[in-house]
PDB file of N, CA and C in Angstrom:
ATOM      1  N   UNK A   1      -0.067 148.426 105.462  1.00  0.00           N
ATOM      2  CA  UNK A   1      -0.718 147.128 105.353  1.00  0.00           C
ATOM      3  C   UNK A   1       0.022 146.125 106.237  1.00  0.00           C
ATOM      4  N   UNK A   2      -0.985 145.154 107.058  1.00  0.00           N
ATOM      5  CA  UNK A   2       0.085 144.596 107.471  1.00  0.00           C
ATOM      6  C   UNK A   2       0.887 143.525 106.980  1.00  0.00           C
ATOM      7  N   UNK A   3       1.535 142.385 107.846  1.00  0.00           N
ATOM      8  CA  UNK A   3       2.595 141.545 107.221  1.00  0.00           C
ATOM      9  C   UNK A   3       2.560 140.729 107.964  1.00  0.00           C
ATOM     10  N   UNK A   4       2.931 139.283 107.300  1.00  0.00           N
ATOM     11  CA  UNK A   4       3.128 138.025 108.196  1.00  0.00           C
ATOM     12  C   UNK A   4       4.178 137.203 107.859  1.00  0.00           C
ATOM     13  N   UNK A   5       5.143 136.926 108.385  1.00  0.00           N
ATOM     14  CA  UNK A   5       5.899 136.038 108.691  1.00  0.00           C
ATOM     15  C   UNK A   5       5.510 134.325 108.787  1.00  0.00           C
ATOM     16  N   UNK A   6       5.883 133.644 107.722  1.00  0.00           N
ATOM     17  CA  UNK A   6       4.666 132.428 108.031  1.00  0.00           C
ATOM     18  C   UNK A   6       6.197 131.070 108.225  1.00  0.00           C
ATOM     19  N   UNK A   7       6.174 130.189 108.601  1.00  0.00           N
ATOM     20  CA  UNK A   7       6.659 129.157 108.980  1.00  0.00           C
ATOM     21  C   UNK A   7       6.123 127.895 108.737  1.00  0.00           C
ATOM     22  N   UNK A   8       6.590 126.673 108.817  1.00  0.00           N
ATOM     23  CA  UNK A   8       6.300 125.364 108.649  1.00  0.00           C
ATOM     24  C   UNK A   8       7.293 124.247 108.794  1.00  0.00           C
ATOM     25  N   UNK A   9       7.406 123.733 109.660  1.00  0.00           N
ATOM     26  CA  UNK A   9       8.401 122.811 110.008  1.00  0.00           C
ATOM     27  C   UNK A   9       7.932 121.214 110.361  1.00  0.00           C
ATOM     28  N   UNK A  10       8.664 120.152 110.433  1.00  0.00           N
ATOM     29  CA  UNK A  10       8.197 118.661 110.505  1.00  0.00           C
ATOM     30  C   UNK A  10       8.808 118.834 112.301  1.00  0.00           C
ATOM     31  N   UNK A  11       7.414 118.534 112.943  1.00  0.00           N
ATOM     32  CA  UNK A  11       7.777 118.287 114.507  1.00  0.00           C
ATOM     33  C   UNK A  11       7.666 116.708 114.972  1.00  0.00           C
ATOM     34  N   UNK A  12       8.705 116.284 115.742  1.00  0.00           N
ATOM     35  CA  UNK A  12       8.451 114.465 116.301  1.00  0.00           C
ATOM     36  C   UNK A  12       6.898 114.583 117.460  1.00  0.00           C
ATOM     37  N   UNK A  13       6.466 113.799 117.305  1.00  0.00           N
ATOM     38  CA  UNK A  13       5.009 114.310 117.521  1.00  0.00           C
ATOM     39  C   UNK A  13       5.371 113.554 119.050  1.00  0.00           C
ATOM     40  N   UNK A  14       6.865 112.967 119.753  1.00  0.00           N
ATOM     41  CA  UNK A  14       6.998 112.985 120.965  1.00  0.00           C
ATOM     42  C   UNK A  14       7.517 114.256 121.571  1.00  0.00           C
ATOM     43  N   UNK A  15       8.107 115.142 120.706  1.00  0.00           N
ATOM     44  CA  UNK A  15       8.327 116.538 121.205  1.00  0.00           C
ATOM     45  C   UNK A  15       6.984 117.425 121.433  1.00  0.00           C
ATOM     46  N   UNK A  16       6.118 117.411 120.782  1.00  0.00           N
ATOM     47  CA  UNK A  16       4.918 118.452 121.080  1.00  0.00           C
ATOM     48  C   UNK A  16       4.743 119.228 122.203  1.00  0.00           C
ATOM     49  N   UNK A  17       5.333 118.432 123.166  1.00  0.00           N
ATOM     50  CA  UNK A  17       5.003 119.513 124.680  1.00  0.00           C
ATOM     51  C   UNK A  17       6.104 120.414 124.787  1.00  0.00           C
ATOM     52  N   UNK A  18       7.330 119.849 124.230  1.00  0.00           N
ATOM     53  CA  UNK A  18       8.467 120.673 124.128  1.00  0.00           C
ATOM     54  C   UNK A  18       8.514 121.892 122.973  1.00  0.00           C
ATOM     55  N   UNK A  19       7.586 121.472 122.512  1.00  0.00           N
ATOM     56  CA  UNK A  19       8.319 122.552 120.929  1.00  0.00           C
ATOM     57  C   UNK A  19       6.448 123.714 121.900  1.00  0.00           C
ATOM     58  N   UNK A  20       5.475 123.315 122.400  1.00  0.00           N
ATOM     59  CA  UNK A  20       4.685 124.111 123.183  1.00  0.00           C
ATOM     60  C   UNK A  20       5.465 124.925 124.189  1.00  0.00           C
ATOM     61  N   UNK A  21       5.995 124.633 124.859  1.00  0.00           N
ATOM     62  CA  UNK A  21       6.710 125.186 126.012  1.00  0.00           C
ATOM     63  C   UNK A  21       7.755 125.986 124.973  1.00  0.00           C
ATOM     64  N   UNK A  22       8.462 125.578 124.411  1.00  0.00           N
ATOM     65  CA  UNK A  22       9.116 127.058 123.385  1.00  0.00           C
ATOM     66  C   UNK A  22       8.599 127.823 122.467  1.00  0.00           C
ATOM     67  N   UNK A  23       7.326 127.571 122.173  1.00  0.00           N
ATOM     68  CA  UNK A  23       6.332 128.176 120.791  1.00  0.00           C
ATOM     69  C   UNK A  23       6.048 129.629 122.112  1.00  0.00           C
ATOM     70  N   UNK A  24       5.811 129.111 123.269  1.00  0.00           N
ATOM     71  CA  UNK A  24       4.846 129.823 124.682  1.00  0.00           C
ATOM     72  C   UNK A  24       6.592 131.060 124.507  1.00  0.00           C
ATOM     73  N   UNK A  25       7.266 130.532 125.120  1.00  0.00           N
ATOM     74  CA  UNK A  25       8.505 131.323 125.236  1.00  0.00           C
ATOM     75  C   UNK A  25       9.519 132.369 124.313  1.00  0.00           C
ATOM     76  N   UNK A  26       9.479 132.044 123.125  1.00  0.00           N
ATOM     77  CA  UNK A  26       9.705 132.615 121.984  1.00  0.00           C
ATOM     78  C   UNK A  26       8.392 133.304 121.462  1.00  0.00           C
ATOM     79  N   UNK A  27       7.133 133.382 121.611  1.00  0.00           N
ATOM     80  CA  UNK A  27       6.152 133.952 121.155  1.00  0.00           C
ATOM     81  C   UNK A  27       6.088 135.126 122.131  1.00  0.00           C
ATOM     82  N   UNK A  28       5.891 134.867 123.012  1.00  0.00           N
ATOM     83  CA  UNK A  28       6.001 135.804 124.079  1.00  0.00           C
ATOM     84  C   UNK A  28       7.356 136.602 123.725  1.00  0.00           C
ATOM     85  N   UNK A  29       8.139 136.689 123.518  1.00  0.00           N
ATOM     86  CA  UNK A  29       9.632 137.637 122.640  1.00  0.00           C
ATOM     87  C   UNK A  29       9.079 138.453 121.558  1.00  0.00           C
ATOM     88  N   UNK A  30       8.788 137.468 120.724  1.00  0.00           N
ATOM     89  CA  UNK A  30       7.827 138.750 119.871  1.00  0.00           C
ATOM     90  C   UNK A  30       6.918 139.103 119.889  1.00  0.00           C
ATOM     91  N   UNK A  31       6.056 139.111 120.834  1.00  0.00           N
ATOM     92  CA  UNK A  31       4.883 140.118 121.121  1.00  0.00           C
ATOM     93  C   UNK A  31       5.267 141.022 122.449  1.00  0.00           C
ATOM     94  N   UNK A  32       6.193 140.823 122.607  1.00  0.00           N
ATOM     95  CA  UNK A  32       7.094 142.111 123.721  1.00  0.00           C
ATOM     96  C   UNK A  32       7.918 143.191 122.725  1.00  0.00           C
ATOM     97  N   UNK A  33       8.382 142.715 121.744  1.00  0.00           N
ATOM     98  CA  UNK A  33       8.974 143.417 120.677  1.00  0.00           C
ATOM     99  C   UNK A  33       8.037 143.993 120.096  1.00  0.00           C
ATOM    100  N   UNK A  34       6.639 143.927 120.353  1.00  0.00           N
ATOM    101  CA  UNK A  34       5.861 144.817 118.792  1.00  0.00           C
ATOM    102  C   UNK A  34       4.854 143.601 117.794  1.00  0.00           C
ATOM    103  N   UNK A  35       5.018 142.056 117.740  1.00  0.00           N
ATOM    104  CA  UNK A  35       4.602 141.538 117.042  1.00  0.00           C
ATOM    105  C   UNK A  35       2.641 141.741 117.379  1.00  0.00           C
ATOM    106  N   UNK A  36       2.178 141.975 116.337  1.00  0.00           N
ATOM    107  CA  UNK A  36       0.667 141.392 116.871  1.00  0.00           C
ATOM    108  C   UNK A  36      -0.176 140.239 117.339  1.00  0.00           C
ATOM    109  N   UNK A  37       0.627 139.198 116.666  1.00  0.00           N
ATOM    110  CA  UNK A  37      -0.436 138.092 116.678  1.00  0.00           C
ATOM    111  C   UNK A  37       0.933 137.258 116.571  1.00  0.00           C
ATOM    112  N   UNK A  38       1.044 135.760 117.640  1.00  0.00           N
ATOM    113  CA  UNK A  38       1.964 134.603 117.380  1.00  0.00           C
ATOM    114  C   UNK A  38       0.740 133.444 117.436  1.00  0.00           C
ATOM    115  N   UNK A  39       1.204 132.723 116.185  1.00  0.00           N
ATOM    116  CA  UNK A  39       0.290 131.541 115.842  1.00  0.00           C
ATOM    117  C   UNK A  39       1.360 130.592 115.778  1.00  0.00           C
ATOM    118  N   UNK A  40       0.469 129.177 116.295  1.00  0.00           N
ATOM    119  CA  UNK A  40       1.173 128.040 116.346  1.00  0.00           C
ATOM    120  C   UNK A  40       0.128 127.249 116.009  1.00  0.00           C
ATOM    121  N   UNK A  41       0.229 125.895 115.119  1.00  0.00           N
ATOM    122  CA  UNK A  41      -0.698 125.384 114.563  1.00  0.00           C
ATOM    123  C   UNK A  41      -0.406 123.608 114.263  1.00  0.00           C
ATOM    124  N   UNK A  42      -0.893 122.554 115.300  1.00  0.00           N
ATOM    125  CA  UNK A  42      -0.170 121.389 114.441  1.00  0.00           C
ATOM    126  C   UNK A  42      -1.540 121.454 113.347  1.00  0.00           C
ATOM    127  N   UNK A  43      -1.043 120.202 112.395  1.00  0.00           N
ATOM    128  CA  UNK A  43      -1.856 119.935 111.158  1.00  0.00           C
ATOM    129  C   UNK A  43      -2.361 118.293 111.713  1.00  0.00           C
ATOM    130  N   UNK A  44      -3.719 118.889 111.636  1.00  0.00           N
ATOM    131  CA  UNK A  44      -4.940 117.215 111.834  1.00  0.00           C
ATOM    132  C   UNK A  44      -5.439 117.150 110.232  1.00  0.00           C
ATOM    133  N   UNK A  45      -5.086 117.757 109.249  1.00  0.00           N
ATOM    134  CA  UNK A  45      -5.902 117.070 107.986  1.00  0.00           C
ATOM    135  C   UNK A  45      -4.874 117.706 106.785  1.00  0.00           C
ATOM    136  N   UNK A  46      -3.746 117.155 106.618  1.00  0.00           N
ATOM    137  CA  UNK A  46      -2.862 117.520 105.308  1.00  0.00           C
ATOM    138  C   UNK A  46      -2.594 115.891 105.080  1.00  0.00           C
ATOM    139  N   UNK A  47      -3.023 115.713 103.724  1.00  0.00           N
ATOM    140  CA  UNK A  47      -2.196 114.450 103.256  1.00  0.00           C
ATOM    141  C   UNK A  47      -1.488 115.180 102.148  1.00  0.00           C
ATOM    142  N   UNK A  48      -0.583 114.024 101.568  1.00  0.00           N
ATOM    143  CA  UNK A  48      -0.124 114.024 100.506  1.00  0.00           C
ATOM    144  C   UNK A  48      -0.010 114.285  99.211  1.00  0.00           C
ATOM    145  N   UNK A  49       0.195 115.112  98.783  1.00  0.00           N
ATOM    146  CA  UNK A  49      -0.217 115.605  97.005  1.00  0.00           C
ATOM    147  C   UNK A  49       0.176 114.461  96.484  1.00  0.00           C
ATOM    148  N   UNK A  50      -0.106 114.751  95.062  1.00  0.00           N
ATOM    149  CA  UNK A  50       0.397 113.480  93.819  1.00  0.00           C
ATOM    150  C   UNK A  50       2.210 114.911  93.220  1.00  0.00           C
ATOM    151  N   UNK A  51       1.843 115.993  93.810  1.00  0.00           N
ATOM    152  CA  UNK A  51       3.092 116.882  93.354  1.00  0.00           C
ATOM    153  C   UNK A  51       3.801 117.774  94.220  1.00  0.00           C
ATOM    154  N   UNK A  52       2.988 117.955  95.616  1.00  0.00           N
ATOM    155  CA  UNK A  52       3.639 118.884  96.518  1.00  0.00           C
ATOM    156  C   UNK A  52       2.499 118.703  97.131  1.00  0.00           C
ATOM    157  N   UNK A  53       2.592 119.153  98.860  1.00  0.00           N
ATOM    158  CA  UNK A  53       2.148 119.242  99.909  1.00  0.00           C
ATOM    159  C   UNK A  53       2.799 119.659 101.118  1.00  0.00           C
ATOM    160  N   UNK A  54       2.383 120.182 102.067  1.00  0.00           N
ATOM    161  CA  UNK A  54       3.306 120.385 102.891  1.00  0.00           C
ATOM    162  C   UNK A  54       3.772 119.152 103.962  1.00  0.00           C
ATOM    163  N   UNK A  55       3.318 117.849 103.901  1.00  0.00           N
ATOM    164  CA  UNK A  55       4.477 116.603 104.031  1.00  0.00           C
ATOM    165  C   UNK A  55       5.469 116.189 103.175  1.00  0.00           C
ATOM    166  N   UNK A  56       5.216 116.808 101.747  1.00  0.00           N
ATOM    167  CA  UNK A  56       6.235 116.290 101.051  1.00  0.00           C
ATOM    168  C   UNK A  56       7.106 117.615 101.635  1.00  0.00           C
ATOM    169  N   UNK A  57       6.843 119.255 101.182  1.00  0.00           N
ATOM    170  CA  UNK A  57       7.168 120.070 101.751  1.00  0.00           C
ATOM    171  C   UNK A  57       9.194 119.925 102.368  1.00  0.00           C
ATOM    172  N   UNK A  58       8.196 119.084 103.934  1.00  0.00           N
ATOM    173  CA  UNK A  58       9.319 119.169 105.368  1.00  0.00           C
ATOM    174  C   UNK A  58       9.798 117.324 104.664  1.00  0.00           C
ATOM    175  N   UNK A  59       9.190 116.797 104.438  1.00  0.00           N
ATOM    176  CA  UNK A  59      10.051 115.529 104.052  1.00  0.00           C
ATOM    177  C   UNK A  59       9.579 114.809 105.340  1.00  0.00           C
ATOM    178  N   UNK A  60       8.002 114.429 105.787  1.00  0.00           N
ATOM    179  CA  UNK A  60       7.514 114.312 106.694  1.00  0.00           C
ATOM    180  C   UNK A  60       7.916 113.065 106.901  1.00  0.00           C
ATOM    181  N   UNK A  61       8.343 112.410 107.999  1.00  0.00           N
ATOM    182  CA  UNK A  61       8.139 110.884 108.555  1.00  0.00           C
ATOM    183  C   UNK A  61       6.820 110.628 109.388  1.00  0.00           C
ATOM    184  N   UNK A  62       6.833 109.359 109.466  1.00  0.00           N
ATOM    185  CA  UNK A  62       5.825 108.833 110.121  1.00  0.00           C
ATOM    186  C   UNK A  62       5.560 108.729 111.663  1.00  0.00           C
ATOM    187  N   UNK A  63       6.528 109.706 111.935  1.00  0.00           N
ATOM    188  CA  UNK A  63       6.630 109.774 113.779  1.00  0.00           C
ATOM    189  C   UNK A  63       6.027 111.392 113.812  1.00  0.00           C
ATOM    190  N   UNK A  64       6.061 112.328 112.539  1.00  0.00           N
ATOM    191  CA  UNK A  64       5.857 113.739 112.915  1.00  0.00           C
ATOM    192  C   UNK A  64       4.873 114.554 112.570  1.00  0.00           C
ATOM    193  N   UNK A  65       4.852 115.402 112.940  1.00  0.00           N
ATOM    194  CA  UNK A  65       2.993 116.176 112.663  1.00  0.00           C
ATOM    195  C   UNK A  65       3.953 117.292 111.634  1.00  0.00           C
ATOM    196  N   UNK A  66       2.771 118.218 110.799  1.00  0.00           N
ATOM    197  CA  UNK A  66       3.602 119.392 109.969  1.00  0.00           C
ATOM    198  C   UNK A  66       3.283 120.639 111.387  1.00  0.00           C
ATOM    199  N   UNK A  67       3.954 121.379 111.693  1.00  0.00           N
ATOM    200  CA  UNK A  67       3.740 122.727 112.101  1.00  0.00           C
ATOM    201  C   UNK A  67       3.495 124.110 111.339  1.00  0.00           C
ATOM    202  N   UNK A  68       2.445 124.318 111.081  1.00  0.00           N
ATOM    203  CA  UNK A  68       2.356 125.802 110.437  1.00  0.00           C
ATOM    204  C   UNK A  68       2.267 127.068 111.622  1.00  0.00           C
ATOM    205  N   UNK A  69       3.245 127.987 111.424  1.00  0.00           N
ATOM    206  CA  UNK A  69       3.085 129.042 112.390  1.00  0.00           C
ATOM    207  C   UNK A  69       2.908 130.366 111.671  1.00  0.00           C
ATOM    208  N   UNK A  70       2.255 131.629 112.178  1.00  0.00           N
ATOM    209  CA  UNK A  70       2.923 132.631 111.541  1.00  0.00           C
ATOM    210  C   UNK A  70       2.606 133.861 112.781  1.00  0.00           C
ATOM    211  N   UNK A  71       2.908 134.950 112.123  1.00  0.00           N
ATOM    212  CA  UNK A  71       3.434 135.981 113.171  1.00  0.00           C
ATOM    213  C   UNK A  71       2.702 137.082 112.440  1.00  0.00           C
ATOM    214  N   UNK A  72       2.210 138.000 113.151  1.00  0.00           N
ATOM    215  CA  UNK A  72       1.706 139.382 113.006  1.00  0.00           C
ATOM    216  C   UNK A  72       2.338 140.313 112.939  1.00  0.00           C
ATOM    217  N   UNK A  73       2.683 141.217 111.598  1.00  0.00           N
ATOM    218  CA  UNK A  73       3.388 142.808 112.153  1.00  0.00           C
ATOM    219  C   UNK A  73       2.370 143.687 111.924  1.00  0.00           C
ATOM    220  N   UNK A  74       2.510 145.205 111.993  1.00  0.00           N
ATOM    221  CA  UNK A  74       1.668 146.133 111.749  1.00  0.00           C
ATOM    222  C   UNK A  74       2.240 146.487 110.212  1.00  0.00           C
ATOM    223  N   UNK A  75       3.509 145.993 109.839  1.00  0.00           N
ATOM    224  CA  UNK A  75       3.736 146.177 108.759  1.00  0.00           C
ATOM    225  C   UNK A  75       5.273 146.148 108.484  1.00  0.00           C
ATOM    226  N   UNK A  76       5.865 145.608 107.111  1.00  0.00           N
ATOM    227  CA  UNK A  76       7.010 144.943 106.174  1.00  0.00           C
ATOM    228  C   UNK A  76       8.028 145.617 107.596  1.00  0.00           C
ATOM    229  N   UNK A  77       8.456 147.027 107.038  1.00  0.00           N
ATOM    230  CA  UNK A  77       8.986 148.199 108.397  1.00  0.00           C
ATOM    231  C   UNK A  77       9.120 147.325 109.473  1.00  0.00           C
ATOM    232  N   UNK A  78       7.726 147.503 110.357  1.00  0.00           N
ATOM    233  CA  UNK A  78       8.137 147.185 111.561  1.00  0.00           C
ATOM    234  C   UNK A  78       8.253 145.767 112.024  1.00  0.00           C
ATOM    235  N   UNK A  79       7.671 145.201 110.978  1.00  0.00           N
ATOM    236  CA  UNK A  79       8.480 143.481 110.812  1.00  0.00           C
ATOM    237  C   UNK A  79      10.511 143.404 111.188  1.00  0.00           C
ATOM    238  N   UNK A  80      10.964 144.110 110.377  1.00  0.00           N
ATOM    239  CA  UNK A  80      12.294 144.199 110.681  1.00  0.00           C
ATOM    240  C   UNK A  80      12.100 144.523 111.432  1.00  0.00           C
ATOM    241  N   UNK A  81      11.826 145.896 112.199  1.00  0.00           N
ATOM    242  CA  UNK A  81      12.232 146.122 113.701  1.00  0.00           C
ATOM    243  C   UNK A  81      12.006 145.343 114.785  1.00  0.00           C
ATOM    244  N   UNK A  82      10.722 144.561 114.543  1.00  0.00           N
ATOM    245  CA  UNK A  82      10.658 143.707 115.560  1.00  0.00           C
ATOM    246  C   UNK A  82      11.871 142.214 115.414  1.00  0.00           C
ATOM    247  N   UNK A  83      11.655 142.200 114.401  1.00  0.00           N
ATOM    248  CA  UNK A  83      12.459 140.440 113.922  1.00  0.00           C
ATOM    249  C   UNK A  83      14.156 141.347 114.885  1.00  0.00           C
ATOM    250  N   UNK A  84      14.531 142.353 114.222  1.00  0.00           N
ATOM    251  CA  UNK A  84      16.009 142.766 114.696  1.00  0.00           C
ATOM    252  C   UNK A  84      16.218 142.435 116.327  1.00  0.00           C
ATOM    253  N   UNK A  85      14.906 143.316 117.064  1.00  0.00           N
ATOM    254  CA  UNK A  85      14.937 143.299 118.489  1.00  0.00           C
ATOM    255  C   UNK A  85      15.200 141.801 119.010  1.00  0.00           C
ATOM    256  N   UNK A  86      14.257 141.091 118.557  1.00  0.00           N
ATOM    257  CA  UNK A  86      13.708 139.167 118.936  1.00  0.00           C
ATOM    258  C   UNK A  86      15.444 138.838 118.772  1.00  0.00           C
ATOM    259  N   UNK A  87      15.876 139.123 117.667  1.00  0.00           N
ATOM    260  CA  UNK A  87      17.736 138.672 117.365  1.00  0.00           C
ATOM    261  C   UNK A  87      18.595 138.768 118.315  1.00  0.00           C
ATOM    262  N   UNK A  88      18.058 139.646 118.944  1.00  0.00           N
ATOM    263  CA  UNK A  88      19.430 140.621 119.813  1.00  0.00           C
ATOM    264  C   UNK A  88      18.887 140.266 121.040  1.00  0.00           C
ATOM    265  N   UNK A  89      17.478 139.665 121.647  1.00  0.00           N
ATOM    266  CA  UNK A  89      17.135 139.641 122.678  1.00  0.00           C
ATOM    267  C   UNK A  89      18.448 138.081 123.149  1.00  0.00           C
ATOM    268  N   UNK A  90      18.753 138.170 124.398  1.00  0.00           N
ATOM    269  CA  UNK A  90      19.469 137.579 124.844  1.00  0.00           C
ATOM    270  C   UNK A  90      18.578 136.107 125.152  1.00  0.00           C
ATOM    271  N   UNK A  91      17.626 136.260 125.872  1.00  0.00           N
ATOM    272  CA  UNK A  91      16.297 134.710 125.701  1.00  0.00           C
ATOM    273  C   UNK A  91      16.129 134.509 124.753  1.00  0.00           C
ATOM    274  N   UNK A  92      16.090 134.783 123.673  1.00  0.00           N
ATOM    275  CA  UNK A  92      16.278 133.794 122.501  1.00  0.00           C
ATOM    276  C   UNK A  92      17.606 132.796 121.736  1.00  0.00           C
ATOM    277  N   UNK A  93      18.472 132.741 122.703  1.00  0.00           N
ATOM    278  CA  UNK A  93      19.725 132.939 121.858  1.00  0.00           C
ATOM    279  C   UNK A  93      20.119 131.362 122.758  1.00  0.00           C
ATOM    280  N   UNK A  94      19.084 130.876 123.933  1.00  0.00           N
ATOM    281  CA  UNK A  94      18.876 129.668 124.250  1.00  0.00           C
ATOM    282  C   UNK A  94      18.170 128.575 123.100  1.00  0.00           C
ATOM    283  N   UNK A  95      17.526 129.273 122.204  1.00  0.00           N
ATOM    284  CA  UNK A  95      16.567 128.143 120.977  1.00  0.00           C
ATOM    285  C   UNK A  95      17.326 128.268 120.088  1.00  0.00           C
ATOM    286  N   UNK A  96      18.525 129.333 119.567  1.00  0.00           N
ATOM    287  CA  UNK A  96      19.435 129.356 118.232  1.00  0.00           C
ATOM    288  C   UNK A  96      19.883 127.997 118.303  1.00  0.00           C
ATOM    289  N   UNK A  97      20.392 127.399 119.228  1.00  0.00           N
ATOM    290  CA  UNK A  97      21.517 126.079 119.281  1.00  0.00           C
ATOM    291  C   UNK A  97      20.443 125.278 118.489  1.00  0.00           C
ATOM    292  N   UNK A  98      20.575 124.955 116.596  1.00  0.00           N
ATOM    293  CA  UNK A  98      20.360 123.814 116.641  1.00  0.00           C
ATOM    294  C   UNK A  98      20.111 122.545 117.235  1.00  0.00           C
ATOM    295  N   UNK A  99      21.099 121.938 118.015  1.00  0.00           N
ATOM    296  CA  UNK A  99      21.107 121.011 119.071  1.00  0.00           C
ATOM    297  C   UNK A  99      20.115 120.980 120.006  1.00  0.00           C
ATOM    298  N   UNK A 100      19.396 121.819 120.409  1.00  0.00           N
ATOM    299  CA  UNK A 100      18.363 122.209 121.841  1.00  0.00           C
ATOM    300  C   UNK A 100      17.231 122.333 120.769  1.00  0.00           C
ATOM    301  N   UNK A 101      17.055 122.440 119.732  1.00  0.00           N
ATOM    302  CA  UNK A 101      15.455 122.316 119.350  1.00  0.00           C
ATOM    303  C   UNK A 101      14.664 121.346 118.950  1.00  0.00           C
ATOM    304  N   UNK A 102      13.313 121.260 119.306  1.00  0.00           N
ATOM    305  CA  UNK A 102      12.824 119.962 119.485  1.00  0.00           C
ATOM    306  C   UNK A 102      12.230 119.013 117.639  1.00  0.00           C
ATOM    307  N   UNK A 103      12.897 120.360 116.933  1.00  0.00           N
ATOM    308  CA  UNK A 103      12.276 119.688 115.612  1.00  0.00           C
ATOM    309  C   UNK A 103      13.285 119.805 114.464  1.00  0.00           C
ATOM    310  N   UNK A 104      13.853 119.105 113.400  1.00  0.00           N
ATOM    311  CA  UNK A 104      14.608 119.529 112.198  1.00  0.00           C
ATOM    312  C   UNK A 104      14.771 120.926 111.927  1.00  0.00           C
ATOM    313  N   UNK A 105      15.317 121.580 112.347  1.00  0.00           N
ATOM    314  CA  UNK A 105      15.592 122.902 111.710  1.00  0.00           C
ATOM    315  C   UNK A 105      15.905 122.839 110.249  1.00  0.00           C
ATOM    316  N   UNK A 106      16.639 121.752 109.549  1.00  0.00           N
ATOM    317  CA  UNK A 106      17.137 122.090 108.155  1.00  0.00           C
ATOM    318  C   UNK A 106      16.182 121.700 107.350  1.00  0.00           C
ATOM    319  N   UNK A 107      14.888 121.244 107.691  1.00  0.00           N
ATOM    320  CA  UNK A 107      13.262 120.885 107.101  1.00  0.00           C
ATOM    321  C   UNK A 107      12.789 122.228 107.352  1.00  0.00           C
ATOM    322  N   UNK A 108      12.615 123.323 107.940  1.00  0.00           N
ATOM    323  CA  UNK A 108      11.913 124.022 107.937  1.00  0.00           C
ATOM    324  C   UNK A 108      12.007 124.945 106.712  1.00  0.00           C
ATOM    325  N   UNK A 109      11.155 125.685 106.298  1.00  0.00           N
ATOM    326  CA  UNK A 109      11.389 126.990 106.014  1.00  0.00           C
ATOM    327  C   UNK A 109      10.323 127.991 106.600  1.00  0.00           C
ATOM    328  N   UNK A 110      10.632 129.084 105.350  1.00  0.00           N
ATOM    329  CA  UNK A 110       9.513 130.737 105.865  1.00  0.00           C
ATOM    330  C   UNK A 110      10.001 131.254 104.762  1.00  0.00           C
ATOM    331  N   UNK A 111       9.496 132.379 105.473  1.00  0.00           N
ATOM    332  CA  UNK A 111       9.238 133.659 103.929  1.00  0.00           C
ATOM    333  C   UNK A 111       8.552 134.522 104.986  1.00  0.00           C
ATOM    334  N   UNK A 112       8.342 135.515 104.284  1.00  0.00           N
ATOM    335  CA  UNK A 112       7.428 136.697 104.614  1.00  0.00           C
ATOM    336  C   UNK A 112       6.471 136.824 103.309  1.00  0.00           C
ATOM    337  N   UNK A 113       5.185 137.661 104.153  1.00  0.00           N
ATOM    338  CA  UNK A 113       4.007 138.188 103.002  1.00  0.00           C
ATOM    339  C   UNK A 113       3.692 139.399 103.778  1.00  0.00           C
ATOM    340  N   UNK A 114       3.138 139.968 102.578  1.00  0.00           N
ATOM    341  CA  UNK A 114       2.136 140.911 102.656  1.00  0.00           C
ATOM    342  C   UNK A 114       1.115 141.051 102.508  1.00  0.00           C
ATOM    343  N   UNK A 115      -0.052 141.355 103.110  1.00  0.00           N
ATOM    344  CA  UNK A 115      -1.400 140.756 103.333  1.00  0.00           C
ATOM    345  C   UNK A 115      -1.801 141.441 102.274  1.00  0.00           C
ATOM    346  N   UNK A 116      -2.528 140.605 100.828  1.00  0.00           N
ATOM    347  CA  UNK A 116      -3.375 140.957 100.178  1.00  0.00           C
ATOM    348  C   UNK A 116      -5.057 141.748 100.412  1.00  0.00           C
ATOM    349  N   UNK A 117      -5.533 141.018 101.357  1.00  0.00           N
ATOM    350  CA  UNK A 117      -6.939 141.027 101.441  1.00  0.00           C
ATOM    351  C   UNK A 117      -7.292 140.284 103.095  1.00  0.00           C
ATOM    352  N   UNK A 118      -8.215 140.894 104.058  1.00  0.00           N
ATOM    353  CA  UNK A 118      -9.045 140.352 104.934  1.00  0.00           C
ATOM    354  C   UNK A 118     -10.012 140.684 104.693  1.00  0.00           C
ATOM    355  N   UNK A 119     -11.029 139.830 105.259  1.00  0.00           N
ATOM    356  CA  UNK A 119     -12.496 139.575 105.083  1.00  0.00           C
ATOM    357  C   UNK A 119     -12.674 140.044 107.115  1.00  0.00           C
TER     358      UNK A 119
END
């Protein structure tokens, strides 16, 4: 079955071309490794819950869009193998530096799933 890797982070909505130009560069890493599918997604219609949302989520300000991303494996398995390869690839190890990325890293999170059901 397969598996997705899903993401969500608070981006400064003056970075957008920057965090594009690395979504392009790092996506391209894991779909050389094996990934199926790299999604990148800003959000045009999330407001605010009265209890959770994903602006409360990232702890959104008023300068930033939410980013939802997620990633394709063929499955849990080859999720690690690919995530291991993307680690070790040496072009990625330019976006690790906190410092060089265009959005809060300590707002983000992820998880992994396993696909219940497609239609």
């Amino acid at each position: 079955m397969a598996y997705v890797d899903g993401y969500v982070l608070p981006l400064p909505k003056a970075n957008v071309e920057a965090y594009r130009a690395m979504a392009f560069q790092v996506g391209a890493i894991w779909r050389e490794h094996g990934a199926i599918e790299y999604r990148e997604a800003l959000a045009d219609d999330v407001q605010p819950g009265q209890h959770t949302s994903f602006p409360q989520a990232v702890q959104l300000k008023d300068d930033e869009l939410v980013v939802f991303s997620w990633i394709v494996f063929e499955s849990r398995s080859k999720r690690d193998e690919v995530n291991a390869k993307v680690m070790a690839d040496p072009r990625l190890k330019e976006w690790m530096d906190a410092s060089k990325l265009p959005f809060d890293g300590k707002r983000m999170f992820w998880g992994g799933f396993e696909i219940m059901m497609t239609l």
